[in-house]
N, C-alpha and C. Protein backbone atom coordinates (compact mmCIF):
# COMPACT_ATOMS: atom_id res chain seq x y z
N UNK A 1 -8.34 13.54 -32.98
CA UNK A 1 -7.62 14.32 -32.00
C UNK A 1 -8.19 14.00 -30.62
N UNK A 2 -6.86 13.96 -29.59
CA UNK A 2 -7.76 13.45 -28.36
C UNK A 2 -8.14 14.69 -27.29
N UNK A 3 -8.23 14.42 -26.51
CA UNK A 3 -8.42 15.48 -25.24
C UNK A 3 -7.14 16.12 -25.21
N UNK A 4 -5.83 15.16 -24.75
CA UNK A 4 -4.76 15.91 -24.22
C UNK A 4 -4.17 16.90 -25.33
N UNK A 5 -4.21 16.37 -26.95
CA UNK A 5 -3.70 17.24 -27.89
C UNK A 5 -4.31 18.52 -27.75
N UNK A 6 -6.09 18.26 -27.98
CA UNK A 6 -6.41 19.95 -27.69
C UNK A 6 -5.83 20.67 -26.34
N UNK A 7 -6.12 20.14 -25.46
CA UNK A 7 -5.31 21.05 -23.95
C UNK A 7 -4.65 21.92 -24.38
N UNK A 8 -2.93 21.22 -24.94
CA UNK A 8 -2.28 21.10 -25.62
C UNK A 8 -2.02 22.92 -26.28
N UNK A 9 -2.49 22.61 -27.60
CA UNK A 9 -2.57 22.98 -28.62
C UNK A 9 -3.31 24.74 -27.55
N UNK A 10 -4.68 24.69 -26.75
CA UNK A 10 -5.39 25.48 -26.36
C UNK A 10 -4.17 25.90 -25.86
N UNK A 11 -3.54 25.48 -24.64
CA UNK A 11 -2.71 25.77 -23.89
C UNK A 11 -1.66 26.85 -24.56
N UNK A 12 -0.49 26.37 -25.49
CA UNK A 12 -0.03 26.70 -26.61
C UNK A 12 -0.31 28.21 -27.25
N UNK A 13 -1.69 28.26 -27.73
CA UNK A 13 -2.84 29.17 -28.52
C UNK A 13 -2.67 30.89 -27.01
N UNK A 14 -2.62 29.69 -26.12
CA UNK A 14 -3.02 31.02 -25.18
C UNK A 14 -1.72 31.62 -24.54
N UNK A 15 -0.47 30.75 -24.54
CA UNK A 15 0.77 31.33 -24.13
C UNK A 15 1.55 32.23 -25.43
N UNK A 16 1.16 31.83 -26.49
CA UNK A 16 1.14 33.17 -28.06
C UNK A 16 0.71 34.23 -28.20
N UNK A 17 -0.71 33.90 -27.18
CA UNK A 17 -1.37 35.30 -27.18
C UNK A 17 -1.15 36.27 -26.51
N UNK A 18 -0.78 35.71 -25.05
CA UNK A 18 -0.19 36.48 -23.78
C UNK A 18 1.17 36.89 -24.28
N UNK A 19 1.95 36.27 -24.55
CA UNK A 19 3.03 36.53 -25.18
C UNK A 19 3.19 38.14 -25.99
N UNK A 20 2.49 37.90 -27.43
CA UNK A 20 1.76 38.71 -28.10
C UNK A 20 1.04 40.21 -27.80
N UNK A 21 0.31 40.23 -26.45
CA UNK A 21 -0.44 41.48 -25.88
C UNK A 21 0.72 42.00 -25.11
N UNK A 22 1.33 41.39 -24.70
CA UNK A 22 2.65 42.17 -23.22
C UNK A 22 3.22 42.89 -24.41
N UNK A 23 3.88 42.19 -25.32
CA UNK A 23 4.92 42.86 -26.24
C UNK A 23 3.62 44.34 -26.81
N UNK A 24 2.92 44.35 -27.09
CA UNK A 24 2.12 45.21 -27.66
C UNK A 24 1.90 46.19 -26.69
N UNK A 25 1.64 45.86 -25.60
CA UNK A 25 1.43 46.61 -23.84
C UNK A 25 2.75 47.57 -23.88
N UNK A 26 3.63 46.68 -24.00
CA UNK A 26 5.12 47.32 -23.93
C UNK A 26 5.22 48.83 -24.86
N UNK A 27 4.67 48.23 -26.14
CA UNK A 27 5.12 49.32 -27.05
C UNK A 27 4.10 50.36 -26.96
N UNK A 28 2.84 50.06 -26.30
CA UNK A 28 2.22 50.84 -26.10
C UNK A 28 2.49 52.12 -25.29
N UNK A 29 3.14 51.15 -24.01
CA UNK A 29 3.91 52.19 -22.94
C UNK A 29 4.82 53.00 -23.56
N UNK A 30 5.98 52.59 -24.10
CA UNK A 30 6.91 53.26 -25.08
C UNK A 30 6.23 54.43 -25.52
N UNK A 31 5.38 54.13 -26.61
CA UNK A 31 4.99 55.28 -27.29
C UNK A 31 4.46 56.21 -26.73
N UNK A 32 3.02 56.27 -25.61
CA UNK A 32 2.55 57.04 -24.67
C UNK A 32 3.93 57.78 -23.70
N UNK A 33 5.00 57.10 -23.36
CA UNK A 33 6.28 58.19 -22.84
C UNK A 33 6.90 58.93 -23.53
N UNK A 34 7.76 58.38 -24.76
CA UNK A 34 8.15 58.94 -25.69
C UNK A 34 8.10 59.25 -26.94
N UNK A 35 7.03 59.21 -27.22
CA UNK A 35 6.18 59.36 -28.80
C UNK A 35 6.56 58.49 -29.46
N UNK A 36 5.77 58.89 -30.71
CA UNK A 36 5.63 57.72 -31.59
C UNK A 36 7.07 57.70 -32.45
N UNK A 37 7.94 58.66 -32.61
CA UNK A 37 8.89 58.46 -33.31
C UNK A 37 9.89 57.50 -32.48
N UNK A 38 10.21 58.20 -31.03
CA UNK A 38 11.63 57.82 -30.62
C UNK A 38 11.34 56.62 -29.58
N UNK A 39 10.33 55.84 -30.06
CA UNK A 39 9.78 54.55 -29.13
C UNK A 39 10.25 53.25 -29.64
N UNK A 40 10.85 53.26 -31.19
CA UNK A 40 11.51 52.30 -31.37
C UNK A 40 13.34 51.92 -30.80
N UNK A 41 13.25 53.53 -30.75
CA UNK A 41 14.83 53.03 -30.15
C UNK A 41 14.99 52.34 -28.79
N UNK A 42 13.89 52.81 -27.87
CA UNK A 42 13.84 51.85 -26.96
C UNK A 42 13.09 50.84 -26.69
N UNK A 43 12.54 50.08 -27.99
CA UNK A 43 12.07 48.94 -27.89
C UNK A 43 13.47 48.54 -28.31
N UNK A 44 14.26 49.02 -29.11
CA UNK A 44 15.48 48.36 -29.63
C UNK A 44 16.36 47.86 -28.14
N UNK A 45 16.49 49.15 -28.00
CA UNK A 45 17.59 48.90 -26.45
C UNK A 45 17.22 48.25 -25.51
N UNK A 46 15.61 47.89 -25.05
CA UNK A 46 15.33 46.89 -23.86
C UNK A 46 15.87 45.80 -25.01
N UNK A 47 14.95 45.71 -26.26
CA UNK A 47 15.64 44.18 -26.57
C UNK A 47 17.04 43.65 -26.57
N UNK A 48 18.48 45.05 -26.81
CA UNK A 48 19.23 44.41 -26.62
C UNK A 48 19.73 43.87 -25.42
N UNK A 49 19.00 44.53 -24.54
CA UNK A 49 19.68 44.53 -23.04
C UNK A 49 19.04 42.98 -22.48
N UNK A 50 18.16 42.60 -23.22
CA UNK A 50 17.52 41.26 -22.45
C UNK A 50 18.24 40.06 -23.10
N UNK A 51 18.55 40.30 -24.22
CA UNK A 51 19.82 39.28 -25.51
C UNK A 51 21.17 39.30 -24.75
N UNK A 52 21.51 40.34 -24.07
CA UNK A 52 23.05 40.52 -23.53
C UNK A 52 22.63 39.73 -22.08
N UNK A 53 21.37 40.41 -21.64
CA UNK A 53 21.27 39.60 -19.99
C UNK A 53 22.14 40.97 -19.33
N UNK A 54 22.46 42.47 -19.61
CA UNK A 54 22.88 43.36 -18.91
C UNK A 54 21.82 43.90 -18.29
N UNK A 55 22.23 44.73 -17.00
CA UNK A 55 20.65 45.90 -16.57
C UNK A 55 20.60 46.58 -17.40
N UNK A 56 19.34 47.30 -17.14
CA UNK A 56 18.79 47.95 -17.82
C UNK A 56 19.53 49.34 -17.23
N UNK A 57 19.59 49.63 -16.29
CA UNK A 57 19.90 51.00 -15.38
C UNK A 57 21.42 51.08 -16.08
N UNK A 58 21.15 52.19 -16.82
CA UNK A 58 23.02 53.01 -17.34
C UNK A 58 23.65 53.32 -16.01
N UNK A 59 23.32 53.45 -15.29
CA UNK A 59 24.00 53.91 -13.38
C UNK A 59 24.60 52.42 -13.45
N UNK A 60 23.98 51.06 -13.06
CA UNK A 60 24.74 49.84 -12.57
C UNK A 60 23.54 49.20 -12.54
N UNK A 61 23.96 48.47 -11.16
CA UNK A 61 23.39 47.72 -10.48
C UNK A 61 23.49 47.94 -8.88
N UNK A 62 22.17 48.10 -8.24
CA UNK A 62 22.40 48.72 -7.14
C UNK A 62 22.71 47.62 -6.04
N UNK A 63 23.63 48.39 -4.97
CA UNK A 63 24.12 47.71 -3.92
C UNK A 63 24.63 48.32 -2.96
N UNK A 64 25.07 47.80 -1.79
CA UNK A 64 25.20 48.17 -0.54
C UNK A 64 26.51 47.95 -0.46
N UNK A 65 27.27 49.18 -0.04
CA UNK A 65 28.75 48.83 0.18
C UNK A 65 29.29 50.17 1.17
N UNK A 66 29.94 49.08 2.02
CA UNK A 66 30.06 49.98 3.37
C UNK A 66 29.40 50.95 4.08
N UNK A 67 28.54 50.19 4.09
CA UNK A 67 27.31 50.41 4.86
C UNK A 67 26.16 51.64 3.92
N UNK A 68 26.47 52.29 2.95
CA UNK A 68 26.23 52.96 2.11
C UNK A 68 25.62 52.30 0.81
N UNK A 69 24.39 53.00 0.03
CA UNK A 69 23.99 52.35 -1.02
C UNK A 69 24.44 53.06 -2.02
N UNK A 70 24.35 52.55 -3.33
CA UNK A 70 24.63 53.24 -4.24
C UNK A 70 24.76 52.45 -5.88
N UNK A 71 25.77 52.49 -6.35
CA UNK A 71 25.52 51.74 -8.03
C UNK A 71 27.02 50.70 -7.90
N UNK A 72 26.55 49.92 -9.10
CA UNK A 72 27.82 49.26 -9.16
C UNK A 72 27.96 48.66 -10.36
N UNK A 73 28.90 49.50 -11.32
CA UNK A 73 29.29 49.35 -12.51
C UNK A 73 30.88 49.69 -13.15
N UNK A 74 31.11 48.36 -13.87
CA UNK A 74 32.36 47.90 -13.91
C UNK A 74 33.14 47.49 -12.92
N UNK A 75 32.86 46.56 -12.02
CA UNK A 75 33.70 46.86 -10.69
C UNK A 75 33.74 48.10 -10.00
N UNK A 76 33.48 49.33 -10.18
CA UNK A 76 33.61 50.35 -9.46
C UNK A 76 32.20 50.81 -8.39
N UNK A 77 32.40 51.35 -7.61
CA UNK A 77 30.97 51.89 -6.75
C UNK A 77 31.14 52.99 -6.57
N UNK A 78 30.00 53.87 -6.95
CA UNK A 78 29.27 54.93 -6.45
C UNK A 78 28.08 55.29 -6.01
N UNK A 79 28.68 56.05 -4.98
CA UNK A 79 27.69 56.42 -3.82
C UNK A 79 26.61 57.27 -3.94
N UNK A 80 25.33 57.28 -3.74
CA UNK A 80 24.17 58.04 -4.13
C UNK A 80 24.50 59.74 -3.75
């Protein structure tokens, strides 16, 4: 094995791990907000929302429209 394979491989080893602790961080947060029962449903729902590529915010997506901020979902806007 040469130099660059281990890098490699180290490199690899350590983007699994980081990987690995966030997701665990995550559920950690989960559970410390909403206990230990009802923390899977929203590990469920961020995951679906990151698979779809939708926001996360049930309101929209926020934006500025006529001169006013507010949400913007389905084509429609509402104002704060």
């Amino acid at each position: 094995m040469n130099l660059l394979e281990y890098d490699n491989d180290a490199a690899a080893d350590k983007i699994a791990r980081y990987k690995k602790e966030k997701e665990s961080h995550k559920e950690y947060l989960y559970k410390s907000k909403h206990g230990p029962k009802r923390y899977k449903e929203f590990m469920k729902k961020d995951a679906e929302a990151a698979a779809k590529g939708i926001p996360k915010n049930p309101k929209g997506i926020k934006a500025l429209h006529k001169g006013k901020w507010g949400y913007m979902k389905n084509r429609k806007f509402t104002p704060d």
